[in-house]
N, C-alpha and C. Protein backbone atom coordinates (compact mmCIF):
# COMPACT_ATOMS: atom_id res chain seq x y z
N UNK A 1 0.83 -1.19 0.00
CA UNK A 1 0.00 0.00 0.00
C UNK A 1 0.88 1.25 0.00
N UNK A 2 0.16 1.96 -0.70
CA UNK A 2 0.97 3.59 -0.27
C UNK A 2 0.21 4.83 -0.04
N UNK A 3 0.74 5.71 0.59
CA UNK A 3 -0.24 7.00 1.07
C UNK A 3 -0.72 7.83 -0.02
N UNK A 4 -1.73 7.79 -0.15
CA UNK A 4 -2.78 8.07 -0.96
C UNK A 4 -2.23 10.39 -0.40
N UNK A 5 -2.40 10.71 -2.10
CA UNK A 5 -2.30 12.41 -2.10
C UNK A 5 -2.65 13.04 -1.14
N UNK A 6 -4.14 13.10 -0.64
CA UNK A 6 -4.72 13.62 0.55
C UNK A 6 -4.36 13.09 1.94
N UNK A 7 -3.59 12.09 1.82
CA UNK A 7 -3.00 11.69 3.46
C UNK A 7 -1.63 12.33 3.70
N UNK A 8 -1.26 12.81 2.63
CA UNK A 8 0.11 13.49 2.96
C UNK A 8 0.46 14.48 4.29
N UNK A 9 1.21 14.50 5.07
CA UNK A 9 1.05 15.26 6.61
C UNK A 9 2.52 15.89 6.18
N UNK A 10 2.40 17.14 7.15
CA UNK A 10 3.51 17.94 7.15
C UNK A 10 4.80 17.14 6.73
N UNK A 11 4.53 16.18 8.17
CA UNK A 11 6.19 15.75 8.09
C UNK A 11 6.42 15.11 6.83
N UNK A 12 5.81 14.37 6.06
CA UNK A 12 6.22 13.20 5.02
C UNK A 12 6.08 14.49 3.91
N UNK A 13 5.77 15.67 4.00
CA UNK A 13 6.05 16.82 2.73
C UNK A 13 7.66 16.81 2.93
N UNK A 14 7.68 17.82 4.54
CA UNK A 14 8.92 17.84 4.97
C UNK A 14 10.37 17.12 4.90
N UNK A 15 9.88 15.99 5.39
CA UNK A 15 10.94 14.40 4.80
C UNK A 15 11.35 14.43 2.94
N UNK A 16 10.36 14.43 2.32
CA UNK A 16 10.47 14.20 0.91
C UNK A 16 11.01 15.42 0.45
N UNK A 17 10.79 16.63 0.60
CA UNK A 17 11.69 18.10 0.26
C UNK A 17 12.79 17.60 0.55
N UNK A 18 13.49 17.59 2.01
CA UNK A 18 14.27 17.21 2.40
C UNK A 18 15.42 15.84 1.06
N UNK A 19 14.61 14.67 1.11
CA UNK A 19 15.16 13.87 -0.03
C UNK A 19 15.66 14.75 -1.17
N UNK A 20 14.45 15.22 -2.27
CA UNK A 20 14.95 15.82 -3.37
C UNK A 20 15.98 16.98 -3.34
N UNK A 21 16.09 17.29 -2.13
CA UNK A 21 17.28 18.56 -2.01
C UNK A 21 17.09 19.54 -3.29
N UNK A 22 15.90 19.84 -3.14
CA UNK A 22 15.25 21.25 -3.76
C UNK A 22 14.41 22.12 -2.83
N UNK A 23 14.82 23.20 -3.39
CA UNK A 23 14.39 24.38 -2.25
C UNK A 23 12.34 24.61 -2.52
N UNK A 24 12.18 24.91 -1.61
CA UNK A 24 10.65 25.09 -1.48
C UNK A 24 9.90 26.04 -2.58
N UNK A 25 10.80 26.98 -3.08
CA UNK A 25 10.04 27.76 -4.06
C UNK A 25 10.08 26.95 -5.63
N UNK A 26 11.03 26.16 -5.56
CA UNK A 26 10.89 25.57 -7.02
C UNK A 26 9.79 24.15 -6.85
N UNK A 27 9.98 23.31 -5.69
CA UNK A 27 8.37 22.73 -5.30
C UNK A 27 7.07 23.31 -5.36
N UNK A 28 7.83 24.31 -4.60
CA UNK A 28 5.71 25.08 -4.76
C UNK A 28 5.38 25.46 -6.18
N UNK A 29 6.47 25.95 -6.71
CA UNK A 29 5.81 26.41 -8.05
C UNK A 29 5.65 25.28 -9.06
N UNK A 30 6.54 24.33 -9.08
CA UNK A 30 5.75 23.37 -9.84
C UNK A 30 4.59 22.37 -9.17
N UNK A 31 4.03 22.64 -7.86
CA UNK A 31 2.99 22.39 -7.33
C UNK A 31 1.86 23.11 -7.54
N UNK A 32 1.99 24.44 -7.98
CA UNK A 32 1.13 25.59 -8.11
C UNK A 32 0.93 26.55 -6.64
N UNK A 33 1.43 26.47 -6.41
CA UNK A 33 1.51 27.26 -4.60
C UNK A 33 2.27 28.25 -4.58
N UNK A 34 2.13 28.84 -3.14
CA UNK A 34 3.40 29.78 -3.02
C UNK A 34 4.56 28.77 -2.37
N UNK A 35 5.77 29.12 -2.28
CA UNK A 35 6.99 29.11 -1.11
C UNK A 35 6.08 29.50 0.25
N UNK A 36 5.09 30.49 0.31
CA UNK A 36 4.50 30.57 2.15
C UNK A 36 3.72 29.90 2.66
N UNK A 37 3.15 28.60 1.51
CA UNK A 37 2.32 27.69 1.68
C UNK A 37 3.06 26.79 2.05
N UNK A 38 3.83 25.94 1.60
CA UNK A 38 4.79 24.91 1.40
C UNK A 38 5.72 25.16 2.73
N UNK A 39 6.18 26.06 2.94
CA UNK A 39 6.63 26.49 4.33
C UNK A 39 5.76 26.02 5.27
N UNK A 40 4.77 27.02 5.82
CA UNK A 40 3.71 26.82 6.90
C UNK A 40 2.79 25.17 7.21
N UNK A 41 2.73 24.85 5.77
CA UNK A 41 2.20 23.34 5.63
C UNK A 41 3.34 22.71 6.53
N UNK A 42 4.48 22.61 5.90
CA UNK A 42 5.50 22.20 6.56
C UNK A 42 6.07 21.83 8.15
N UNK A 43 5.79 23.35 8.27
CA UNK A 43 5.93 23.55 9.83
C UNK A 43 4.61 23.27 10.75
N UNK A 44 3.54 23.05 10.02
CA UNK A 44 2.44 22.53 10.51
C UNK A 44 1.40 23.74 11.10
N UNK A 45 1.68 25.07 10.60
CA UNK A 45 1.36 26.53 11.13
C UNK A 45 0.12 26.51 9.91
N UNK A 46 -0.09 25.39 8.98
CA UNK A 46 -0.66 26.58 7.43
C UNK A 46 -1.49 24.69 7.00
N UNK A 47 -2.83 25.04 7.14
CA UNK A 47 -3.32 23.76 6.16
C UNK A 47 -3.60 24.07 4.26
N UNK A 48 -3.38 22.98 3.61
CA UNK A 48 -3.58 22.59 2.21
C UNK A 48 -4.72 22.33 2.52
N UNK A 49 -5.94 22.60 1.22
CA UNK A 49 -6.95 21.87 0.73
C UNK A 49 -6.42 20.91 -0.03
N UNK A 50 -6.92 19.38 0.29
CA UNK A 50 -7.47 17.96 -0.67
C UNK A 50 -6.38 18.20 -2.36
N UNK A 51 -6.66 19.15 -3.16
CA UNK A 51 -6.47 19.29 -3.90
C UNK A 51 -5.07 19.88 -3.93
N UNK A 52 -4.41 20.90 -3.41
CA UNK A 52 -3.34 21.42 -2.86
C UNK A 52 -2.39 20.49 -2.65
N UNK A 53 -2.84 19.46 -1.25
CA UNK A 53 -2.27 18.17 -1.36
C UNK A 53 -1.94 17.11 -2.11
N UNK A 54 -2.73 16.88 -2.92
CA UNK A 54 -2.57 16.49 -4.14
C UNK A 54 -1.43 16.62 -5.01
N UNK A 55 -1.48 17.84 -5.55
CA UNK A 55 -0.54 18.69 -6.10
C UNK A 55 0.35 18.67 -5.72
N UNK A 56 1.04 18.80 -4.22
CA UNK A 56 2.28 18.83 -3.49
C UNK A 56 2.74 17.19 -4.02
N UNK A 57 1.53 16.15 -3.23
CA UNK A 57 2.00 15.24 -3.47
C UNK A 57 2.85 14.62 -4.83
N UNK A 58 1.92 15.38 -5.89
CA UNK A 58 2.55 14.53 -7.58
C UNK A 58 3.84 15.58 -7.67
N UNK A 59 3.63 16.21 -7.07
CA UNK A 59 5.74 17.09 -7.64
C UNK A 59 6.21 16.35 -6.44
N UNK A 60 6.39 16.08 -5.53
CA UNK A 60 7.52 15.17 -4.61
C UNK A 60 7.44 14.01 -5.49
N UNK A 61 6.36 13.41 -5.97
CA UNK A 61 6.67 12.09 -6.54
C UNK A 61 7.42 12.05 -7.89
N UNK A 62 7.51 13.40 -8.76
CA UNK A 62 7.73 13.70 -9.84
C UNK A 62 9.56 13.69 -9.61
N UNK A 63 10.01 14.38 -8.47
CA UNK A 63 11.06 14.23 -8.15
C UNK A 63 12.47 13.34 -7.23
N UNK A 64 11.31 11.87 -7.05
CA UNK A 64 11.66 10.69 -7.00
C UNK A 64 11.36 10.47 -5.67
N UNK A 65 10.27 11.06 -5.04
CA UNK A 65 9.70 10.65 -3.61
C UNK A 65 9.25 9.51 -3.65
N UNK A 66 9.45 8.62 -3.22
CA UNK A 66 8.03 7.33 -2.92
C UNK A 66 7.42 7.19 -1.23
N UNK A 67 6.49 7.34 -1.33
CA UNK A 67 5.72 7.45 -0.08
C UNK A 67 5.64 6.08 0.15
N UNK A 68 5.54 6.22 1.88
CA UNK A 68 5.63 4.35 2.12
C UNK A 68 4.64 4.88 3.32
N UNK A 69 3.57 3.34 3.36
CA UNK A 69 2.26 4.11 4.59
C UNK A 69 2.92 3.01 5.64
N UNK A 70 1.97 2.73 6.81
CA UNK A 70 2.73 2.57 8.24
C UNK A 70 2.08 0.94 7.53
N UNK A 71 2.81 -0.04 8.83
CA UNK A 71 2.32 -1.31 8.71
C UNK A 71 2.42 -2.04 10.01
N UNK A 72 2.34 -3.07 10.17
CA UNK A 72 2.44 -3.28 11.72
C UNK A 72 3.33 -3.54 12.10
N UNK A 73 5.02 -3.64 11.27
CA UNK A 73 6.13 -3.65 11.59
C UNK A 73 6.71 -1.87 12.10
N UNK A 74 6.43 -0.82 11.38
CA UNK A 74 7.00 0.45 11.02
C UNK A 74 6.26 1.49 10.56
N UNK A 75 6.49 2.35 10.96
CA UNK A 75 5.48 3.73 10.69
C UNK A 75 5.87 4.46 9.46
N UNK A 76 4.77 5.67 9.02
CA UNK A 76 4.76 5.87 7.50
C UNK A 76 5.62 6.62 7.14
N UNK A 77 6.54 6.71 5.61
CA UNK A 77 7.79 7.56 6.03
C UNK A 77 7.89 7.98 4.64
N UNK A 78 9.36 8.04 3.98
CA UNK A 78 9.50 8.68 2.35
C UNK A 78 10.54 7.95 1.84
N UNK A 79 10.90 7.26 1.12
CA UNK A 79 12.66 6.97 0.28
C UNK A 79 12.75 7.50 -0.94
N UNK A 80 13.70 7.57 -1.27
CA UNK A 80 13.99 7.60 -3.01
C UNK A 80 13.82 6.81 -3.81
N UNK A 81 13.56 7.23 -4.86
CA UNK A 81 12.61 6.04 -5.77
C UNK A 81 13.62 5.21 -6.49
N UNK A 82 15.01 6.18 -6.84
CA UNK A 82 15.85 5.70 -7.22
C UNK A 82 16.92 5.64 -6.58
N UNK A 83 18.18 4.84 -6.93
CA UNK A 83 19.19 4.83 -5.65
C UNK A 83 20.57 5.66 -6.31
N UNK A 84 21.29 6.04 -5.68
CA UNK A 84 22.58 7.43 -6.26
C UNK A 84 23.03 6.74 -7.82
N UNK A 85 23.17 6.09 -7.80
CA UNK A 85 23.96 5.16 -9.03
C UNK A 85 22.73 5.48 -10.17
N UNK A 86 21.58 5.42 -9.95
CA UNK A 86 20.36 5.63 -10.97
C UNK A 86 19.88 6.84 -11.13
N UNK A 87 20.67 7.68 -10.05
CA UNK A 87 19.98 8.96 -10.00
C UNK A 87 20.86 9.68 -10.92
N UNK A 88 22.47 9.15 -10.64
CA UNK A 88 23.40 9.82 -11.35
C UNK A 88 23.15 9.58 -13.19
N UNK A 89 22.88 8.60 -13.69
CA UNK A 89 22.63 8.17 -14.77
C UNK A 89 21.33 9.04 -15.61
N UNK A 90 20.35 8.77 -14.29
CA UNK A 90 19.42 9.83 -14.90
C UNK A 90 19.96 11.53 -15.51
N UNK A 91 20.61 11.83 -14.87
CA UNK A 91 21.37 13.27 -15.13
C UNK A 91 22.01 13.20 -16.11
N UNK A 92 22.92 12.42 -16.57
CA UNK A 92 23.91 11.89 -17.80
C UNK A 92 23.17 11.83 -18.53
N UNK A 93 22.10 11.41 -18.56
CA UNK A 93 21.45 11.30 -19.94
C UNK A 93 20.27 12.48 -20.63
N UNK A 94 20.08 13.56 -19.05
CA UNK A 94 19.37 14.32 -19.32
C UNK A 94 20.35 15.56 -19.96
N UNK A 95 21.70 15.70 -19.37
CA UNK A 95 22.38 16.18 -20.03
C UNK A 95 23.26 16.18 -21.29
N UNK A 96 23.20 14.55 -21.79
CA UNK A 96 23.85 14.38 -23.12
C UNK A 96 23.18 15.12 -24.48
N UNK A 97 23.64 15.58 -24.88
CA UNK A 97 23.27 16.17 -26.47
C UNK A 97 22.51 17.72 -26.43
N UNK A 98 22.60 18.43 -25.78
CA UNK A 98 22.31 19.54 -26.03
C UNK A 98 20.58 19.33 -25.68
N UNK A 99 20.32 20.32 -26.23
CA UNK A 99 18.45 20.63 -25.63
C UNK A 99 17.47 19.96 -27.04
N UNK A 100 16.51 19.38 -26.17
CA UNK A 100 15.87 18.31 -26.83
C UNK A 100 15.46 19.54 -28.81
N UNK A 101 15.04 19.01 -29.28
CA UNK A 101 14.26 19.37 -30.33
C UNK A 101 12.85 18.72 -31.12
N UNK A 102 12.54 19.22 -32.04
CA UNK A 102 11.36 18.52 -32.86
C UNK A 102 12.05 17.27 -33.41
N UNK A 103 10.71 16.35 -33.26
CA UNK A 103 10.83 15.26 -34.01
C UNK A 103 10.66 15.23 -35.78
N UNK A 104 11.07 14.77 -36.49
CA UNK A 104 10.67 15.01 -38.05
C UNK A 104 9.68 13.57 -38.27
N UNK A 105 9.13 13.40 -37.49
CA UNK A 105 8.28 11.52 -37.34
C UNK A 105 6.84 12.15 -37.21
């Protein structure tokens, strides 16, 4: 099982920022938010609407969050989706050849 968009809680935003080691204004904005939302959510001072959450949720996942829910061994938490060796590869290849272009297909 995994935590469903709207179960997302401060901390498992917090945790997963934390993972992607991207700063809060480039999350929020590809979340659609401000940086004072994403903050306060964070710190647990500021609630998201359903939908908000949502949103937060698919950009942490976009940037290799995987949400893990609790079970009766361990409580609910965040990892990386990929591991350094896959992450690094991903980059190599996003950076090989210059900037994408049109297809002629």
């Amino acid at each position: 099982m995994r935590v469903l968009p709207q179960d997302i809680t401060p901390g498992l935003a917090r945790a997963g920022r934390a993972l992607t080691q991207v700063n809060s204004l480039i999350i929020a904005e590809d979340a659609g938010l401000t940086r004072q939302q994403v903050r306060d959510f964070e710190k647990r001072v500021g609630r998201l609407t359903p939908e908000e959450k949502s949103r937060l949720y698919k950009t942490l996942e976009s940037y290799g969050v995987a949400f893990i829910t609790e079970d009766e061994s361990y409580g609910y938490g965040v990892r990386k989706r990929h591991n350094a060796s896959k992450t690094r590869q991903l980059k190599r290849w996003e950076d090989e050849g210059g900037p994408g272009g049109e297809d002629d297909i």
